[in-house]
PDB file of N, CA and C in Angstrom:
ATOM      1  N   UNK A   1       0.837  -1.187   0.000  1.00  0.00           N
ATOM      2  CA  UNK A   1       0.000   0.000   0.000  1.00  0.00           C
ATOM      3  C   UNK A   1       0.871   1.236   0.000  1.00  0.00           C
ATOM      4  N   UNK A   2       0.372   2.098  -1.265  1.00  0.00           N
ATOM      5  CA  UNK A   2       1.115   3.470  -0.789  1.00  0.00           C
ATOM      6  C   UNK A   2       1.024   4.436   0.299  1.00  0.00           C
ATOM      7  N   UNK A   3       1.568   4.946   0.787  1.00  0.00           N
ATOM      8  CA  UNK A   3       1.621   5.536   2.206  1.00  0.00           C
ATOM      9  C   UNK A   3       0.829   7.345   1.696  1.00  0.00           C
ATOM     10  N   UNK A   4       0.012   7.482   2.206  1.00  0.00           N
ATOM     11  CA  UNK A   4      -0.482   9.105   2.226  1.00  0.00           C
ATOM     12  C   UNK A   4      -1.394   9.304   1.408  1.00  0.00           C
ATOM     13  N   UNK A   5      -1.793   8.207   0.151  1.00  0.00           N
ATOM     14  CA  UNK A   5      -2.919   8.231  -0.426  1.00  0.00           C
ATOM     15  C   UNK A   5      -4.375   7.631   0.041  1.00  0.00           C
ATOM     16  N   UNK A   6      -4.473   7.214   1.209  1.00  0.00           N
ATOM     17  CA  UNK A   6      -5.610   6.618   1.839  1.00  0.00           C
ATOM     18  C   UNK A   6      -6.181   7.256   3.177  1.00  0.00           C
ATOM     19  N   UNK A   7      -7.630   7.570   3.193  1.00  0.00           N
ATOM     20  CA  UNK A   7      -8.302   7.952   4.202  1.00  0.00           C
ATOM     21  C   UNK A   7      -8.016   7.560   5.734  1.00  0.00           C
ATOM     22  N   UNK A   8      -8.242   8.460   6.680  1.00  0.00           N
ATOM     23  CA  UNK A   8      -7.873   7.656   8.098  1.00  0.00           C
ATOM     24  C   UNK A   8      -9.512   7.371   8.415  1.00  0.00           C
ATOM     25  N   UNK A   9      -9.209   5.795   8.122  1.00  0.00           N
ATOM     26  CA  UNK A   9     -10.532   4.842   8.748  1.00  0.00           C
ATOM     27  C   UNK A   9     -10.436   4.686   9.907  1.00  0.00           C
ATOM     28  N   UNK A  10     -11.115   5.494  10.962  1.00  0.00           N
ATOM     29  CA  UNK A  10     -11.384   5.134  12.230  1.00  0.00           C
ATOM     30  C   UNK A  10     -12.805   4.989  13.010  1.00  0.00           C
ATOM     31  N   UNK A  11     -12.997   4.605  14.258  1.00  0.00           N
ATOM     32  CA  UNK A  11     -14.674   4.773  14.409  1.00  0.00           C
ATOM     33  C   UNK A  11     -15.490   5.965  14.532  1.00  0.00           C
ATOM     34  N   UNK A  12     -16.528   6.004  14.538  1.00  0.00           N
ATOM     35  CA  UNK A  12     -16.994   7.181  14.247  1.00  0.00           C
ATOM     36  C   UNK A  12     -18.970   6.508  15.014  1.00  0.00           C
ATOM     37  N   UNK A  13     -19.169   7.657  15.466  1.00  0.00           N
ATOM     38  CA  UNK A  13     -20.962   7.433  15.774  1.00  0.00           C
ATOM     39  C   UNK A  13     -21.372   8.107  14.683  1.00  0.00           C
ATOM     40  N   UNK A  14     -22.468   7.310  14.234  1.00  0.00           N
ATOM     41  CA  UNK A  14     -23.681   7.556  13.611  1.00  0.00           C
ATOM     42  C   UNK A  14     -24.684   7.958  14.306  1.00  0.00           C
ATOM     43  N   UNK A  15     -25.207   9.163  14.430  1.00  0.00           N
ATOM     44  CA  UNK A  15     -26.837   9.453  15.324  1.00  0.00           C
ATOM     45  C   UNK A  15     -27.708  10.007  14.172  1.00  0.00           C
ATOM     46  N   UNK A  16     -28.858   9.065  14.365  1.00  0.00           N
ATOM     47  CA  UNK A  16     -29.853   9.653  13.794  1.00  0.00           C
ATOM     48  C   UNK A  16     -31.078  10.221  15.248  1.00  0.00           C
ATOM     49  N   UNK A  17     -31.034  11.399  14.326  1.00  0.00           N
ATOM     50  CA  UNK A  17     -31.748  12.665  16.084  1.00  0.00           C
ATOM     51  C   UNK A  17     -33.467  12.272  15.896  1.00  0.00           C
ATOM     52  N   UNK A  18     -33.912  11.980  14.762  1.00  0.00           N
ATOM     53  CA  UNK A  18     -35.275  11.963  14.475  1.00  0.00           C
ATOM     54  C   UNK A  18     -35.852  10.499  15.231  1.00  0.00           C
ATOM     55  N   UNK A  19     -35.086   9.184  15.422  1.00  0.00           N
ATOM     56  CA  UNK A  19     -35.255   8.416  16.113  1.00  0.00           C
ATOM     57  C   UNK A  19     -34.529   8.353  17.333  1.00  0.00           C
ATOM     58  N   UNK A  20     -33.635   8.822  17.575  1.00  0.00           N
ATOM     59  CA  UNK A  20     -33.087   8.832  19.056  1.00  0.00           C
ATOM     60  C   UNK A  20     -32.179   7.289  19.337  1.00  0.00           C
ATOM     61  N   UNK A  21     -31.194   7.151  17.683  1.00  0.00           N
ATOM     62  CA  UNK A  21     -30.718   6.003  17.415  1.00  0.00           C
ATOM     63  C   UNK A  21     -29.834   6.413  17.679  1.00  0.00           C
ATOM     64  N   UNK A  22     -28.441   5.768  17.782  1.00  0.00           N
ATOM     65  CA  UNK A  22     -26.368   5.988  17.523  1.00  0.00           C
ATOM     66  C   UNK A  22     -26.285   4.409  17.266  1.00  0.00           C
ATOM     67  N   UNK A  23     -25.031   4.281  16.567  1.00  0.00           N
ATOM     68  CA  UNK A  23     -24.474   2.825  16.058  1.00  0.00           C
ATOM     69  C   UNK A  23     -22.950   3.581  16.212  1.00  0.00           C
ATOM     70  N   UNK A  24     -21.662   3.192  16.428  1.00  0.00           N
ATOM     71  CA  UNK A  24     -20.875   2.755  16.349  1.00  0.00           C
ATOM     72  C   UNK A  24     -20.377   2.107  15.318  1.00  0.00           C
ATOM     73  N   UNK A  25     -19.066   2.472  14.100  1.00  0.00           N
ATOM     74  CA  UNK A  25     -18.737   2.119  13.302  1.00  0.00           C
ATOM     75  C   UNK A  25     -17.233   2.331  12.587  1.00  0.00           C
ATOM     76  N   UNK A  26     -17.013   1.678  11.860  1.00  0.00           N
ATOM     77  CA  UNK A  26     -15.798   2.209  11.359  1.00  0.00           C
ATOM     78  C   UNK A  26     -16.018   3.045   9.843  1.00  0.00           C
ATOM     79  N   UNK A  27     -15.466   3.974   9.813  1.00  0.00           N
ATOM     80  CA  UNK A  27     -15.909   4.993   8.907  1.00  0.00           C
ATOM     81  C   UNK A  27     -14.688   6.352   8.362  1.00  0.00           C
ATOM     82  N   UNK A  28     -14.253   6.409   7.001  1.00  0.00           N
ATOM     83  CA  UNK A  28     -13.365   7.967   7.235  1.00  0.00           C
ATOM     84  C   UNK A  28     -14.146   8.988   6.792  1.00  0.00           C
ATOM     85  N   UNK A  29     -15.557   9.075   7.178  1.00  0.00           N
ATOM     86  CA  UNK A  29     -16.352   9.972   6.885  1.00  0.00           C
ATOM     87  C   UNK A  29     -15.542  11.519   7.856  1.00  0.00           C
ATOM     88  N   UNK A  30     -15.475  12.920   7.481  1.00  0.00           N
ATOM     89  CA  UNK A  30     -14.637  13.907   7.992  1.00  0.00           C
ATOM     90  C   UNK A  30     -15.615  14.481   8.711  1.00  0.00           C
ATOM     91  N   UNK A  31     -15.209  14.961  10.311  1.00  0.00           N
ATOM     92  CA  UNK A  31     -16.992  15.474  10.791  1.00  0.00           C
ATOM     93  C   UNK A  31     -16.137  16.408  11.973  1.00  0.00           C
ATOM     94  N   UNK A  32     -16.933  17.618  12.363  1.00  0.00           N
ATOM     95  CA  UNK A  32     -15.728  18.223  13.540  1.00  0.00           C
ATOM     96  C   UNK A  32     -16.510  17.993  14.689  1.00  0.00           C
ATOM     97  N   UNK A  33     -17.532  17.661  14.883  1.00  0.00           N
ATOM     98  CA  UNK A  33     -18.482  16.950  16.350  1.00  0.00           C
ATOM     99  C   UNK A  33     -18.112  15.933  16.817  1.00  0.00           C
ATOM    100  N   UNK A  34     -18.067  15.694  18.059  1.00  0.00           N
ATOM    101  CA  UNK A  34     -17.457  14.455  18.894  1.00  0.00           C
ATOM    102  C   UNK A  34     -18.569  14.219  19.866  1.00  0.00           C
ATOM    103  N   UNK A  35     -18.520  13.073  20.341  1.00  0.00           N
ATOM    104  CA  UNK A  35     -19.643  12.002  21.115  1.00  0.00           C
ATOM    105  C   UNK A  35     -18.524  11.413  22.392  1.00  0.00           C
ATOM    106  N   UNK A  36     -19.633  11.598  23.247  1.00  0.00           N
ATOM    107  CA  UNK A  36     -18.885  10.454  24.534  1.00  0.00           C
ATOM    108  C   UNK A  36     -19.756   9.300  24.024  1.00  0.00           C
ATOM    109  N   UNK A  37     -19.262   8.095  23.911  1.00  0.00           N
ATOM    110  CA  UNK A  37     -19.855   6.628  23.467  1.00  0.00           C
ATOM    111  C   UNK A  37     -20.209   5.988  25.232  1.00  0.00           C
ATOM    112  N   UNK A  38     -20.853   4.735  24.889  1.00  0.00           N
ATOM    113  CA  UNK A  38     -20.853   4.064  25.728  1.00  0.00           C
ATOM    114  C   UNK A  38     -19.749   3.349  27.007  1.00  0.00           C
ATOM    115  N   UNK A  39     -18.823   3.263  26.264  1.00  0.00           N
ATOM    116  CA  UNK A  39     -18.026   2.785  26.833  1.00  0.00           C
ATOM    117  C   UNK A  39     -16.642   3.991  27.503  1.00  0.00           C
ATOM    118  N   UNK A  40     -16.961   5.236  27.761  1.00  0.00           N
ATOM    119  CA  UNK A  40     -16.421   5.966  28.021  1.00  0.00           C
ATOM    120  C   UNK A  40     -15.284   7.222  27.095  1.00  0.00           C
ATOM    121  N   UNK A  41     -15.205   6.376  25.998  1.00  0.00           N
ATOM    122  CA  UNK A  41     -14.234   6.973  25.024  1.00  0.00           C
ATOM    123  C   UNK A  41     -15.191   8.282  24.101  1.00  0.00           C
ATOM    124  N   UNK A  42     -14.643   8.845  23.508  1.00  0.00           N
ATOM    125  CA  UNK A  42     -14.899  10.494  22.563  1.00  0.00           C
ATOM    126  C   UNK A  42     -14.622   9.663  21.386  1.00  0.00           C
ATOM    127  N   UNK A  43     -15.718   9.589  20.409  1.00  0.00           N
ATOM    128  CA  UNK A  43     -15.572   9.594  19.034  1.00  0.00           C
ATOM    129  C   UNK A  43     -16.225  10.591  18.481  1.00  0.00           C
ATOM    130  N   UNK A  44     -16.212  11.020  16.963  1.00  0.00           N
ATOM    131  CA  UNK A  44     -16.462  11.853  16.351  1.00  0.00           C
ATOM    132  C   UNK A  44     -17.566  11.136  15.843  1.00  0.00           C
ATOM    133  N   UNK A  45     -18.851  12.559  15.408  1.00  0.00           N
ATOM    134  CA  UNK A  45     -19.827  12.861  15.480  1.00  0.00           C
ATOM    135  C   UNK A  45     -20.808  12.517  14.499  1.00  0.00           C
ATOM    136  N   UNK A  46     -21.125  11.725  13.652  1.00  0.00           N
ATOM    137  CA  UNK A  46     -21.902  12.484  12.602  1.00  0.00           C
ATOM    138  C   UNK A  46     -23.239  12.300  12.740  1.00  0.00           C
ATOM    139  N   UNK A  47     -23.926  13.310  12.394  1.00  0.00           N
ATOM    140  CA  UNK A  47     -25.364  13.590  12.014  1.00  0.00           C
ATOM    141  C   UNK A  47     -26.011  12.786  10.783  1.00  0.00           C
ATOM    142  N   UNK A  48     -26.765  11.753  11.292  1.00  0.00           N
ATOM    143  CA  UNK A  48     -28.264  11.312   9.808  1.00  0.00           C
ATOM    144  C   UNK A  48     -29.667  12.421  10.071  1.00  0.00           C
ATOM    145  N   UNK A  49     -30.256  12.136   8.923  1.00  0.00           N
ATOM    146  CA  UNK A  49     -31.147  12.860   8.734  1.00  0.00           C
ATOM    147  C   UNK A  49     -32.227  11.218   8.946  1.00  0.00           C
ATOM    148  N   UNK A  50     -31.561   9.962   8.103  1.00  0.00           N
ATOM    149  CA  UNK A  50     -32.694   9.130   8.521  1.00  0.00           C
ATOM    150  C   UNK A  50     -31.392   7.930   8.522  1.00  0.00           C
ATOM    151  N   UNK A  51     -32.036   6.940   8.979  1.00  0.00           N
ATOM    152  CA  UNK A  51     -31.506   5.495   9.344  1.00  0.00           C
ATOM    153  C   UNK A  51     -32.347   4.254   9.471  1.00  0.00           C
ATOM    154  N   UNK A  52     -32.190   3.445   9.574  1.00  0.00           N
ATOM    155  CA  UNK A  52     -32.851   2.477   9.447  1.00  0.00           C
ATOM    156  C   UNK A  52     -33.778   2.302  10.537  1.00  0.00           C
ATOM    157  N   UNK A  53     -33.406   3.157  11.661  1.00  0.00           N
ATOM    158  CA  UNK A  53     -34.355   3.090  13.202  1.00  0.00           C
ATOM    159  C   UNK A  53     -35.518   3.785  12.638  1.00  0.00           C
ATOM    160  N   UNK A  54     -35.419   4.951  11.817  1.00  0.00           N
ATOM    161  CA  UNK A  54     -36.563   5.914  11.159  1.00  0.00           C
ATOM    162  C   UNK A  54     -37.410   6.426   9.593  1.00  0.00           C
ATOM    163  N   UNK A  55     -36.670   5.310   8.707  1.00  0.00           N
ATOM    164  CA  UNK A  55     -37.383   4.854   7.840  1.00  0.00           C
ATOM    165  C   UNK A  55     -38.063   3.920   7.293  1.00  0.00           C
ATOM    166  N   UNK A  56     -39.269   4.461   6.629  1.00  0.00           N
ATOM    167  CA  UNK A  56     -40.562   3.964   6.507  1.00  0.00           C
ATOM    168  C   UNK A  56     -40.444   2.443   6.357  1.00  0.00           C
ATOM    169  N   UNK A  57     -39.361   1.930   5.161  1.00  0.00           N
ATOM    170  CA  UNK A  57     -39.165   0.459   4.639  1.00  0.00           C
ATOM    171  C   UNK A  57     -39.081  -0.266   6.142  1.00  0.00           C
ATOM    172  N   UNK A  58     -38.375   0.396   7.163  1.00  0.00           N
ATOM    173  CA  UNK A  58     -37.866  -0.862   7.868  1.00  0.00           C
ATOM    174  C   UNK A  58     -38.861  -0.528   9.202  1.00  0.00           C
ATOM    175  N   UNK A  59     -39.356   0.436   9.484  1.00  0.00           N
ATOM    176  CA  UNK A  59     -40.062   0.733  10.338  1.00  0.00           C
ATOM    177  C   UNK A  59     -41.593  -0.187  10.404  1.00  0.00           C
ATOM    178  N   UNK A  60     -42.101   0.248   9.098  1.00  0.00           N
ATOM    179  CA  UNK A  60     -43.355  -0.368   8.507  1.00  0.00           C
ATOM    180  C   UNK A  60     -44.356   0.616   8.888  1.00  0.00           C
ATOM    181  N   UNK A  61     -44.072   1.728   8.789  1.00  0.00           N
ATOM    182  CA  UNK A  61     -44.744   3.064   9.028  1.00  0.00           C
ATOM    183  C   UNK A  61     -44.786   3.656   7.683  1.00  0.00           C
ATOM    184  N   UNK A  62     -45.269   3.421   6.729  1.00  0.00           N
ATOM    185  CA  UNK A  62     -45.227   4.162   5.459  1.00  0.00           C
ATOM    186  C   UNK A  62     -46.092   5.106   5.722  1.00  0.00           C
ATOM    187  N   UNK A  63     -45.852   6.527   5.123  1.00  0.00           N
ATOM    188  CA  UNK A  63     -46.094   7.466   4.980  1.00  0.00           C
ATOM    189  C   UNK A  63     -47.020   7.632   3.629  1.00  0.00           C
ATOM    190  N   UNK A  64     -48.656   7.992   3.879  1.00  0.00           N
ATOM    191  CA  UNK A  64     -49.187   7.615   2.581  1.00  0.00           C
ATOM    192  C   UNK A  64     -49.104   9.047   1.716  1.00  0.00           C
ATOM    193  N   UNK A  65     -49.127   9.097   0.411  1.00  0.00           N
ATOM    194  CA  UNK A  65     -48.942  10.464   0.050  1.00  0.00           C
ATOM    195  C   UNK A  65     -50.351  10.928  -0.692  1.00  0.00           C
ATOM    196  N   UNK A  66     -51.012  11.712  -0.721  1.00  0.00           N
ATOM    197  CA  UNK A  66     -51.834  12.878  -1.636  1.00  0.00           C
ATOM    198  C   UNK A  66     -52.027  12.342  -3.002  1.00  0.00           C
ATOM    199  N   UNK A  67     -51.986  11.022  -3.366  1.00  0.00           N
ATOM    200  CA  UNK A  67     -51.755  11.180  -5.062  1.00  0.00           C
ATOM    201  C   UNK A  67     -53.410  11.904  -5.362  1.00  0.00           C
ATOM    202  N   UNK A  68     -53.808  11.838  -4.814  1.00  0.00           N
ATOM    203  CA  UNK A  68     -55.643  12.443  -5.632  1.00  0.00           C
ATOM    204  C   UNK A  68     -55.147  14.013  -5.660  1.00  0.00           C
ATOM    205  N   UNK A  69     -55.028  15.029  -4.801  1.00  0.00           N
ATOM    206  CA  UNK A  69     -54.266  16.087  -4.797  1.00  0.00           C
ATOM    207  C   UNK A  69     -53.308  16.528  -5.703  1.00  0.00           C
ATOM    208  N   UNK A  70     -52.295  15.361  -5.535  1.00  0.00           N
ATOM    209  CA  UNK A  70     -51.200  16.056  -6.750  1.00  0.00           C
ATOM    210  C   UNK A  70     -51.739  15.680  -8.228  1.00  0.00           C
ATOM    211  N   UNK A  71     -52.667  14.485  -8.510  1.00  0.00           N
ATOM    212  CA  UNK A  71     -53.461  14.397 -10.045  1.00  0.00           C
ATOM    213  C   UNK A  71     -54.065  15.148 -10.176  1.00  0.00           C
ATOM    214  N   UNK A  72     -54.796  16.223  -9.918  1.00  0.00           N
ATOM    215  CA  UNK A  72     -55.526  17.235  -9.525  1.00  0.00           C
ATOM    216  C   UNK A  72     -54.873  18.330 -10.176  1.00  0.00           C
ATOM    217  N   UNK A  73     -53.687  18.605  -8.898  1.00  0.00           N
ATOM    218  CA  UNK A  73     -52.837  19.469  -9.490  1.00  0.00           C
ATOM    219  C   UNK A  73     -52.583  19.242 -10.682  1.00  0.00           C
ATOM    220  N   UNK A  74     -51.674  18.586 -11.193  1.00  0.00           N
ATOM    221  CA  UNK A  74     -51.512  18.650 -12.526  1.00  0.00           C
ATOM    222  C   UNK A  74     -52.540  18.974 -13.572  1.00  0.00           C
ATOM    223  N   UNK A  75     -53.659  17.960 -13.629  1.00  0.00           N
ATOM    224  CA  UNK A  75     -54.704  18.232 -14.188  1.00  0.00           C
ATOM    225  C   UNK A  75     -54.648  19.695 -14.657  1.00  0.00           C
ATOM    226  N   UNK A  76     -54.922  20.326 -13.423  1.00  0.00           N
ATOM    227  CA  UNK A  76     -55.346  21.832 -13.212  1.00  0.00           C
ATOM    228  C   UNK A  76     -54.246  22.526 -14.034  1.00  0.00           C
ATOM    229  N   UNK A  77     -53.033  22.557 -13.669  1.00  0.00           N
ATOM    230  CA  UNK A  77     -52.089  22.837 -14.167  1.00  0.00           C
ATOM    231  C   UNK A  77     -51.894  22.704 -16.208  1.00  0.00           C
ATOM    232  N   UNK A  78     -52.838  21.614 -16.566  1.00  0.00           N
ATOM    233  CA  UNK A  78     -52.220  21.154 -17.891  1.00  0.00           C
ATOM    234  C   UNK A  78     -53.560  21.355 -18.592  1.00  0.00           C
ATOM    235  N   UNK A  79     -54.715  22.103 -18.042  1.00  0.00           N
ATOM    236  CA  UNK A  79     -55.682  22.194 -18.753  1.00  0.00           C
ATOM    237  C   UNK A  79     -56.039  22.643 -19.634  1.00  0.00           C
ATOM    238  N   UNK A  80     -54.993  23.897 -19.534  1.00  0.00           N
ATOM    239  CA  UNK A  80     -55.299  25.026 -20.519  1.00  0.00           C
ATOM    240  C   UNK A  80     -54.767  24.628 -21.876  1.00  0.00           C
ATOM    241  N   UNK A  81     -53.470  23.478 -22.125  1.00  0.00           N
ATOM    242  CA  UNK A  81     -52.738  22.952 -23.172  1.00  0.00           C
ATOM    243  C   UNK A  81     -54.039  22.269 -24.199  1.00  0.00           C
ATOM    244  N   UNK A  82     -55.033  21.520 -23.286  1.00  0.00           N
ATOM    245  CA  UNK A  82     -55.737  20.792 -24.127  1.00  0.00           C
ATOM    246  C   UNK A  82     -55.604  19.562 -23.965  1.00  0.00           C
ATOM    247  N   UNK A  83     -54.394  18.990 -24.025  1.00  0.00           N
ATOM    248  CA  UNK A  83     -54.072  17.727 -23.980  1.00  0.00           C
ATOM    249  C   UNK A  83     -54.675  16.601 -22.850  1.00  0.00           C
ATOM    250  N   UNK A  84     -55.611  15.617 -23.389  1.00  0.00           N
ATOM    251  CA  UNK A  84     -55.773  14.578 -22.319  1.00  0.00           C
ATOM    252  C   UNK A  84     -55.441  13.377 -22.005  1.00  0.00           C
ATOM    253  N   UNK A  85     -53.999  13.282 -22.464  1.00  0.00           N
ATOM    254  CA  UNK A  85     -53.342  11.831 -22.404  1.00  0.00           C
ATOM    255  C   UNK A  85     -53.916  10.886 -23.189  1.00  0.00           C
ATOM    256  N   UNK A  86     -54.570  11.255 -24.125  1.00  0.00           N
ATOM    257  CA  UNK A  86     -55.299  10.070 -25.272  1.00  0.00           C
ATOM    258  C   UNK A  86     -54.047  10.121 -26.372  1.00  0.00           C
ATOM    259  N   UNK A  87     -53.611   8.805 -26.918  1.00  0.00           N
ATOM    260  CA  UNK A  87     -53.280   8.691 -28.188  1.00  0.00           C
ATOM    261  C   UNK A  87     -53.755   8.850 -29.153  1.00  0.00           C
ATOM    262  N   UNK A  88     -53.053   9.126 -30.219  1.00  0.00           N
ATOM    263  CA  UNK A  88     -53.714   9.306 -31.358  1.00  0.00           C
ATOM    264  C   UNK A  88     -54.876   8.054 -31.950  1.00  0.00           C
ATOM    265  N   UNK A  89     -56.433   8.500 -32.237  1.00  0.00           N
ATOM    266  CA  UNK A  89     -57.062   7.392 -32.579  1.00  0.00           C
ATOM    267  C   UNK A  89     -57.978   7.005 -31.763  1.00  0.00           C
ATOM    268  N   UNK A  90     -57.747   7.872 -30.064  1.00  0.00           N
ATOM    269  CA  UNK A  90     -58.617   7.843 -29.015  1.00  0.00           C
ATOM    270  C   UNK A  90     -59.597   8.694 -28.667  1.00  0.00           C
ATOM    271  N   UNK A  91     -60.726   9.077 -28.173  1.00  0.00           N
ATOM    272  CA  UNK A  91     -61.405   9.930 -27.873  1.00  0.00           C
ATOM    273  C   UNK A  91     -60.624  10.472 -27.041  1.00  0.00           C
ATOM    274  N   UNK A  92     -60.992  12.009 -26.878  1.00  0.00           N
ATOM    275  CA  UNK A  92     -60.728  12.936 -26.035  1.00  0.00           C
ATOM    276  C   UNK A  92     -61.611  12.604 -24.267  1.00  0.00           C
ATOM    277  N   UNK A  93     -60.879  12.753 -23.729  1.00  0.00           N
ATOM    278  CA  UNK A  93     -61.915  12.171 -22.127  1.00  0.00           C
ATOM    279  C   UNK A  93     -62.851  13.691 -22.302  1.00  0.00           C
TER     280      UNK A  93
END
């Protein structure tokens, strides 16, 4: 291995704040926040926005979305063009 071309892989916490998760890992992600861990030692910091403690797939909390609303919208939005998604050869809705 060449010497000075490789990241310093060391551990690092993962917190995700929205679930009130941390994991412990090895990582050369660059972060200037530091953590007291469990076991008494200071590792450096990083911030998730989501993780597996707080998304929908693994949670089984899906989040349902608006589609009647946003078809709507559009609709509304594309009315004035004319166009109603018919191919050529189809009636107009």
């Amino acid at each position: 291995m060449q010497k000075g071309i490789h990241p310093n892989y060391r551990p690092v916490v993962f917190q995700d704040a929205a679930a009130n998760f941390a994991f412990l890992t090895q990582s050369c992600v660059e972060t200037g926040d530091t953590i007291k861990w469990e076991d008494g030692n200071e590792y450096p910091l990083y911030k998730l926005e989501i993780s597996s403690a707080s998304h929908p797939f693994f949670t089984g909390k899906m989040k349902l979305l608006d589609t009647t609303g946003r078809v709507q919208k559009f609709n509304d939005k594309y009315k004035k063009t004319g166009y109603s998604g018919a191919k050529k050869g189809e009636a107009k809705k």
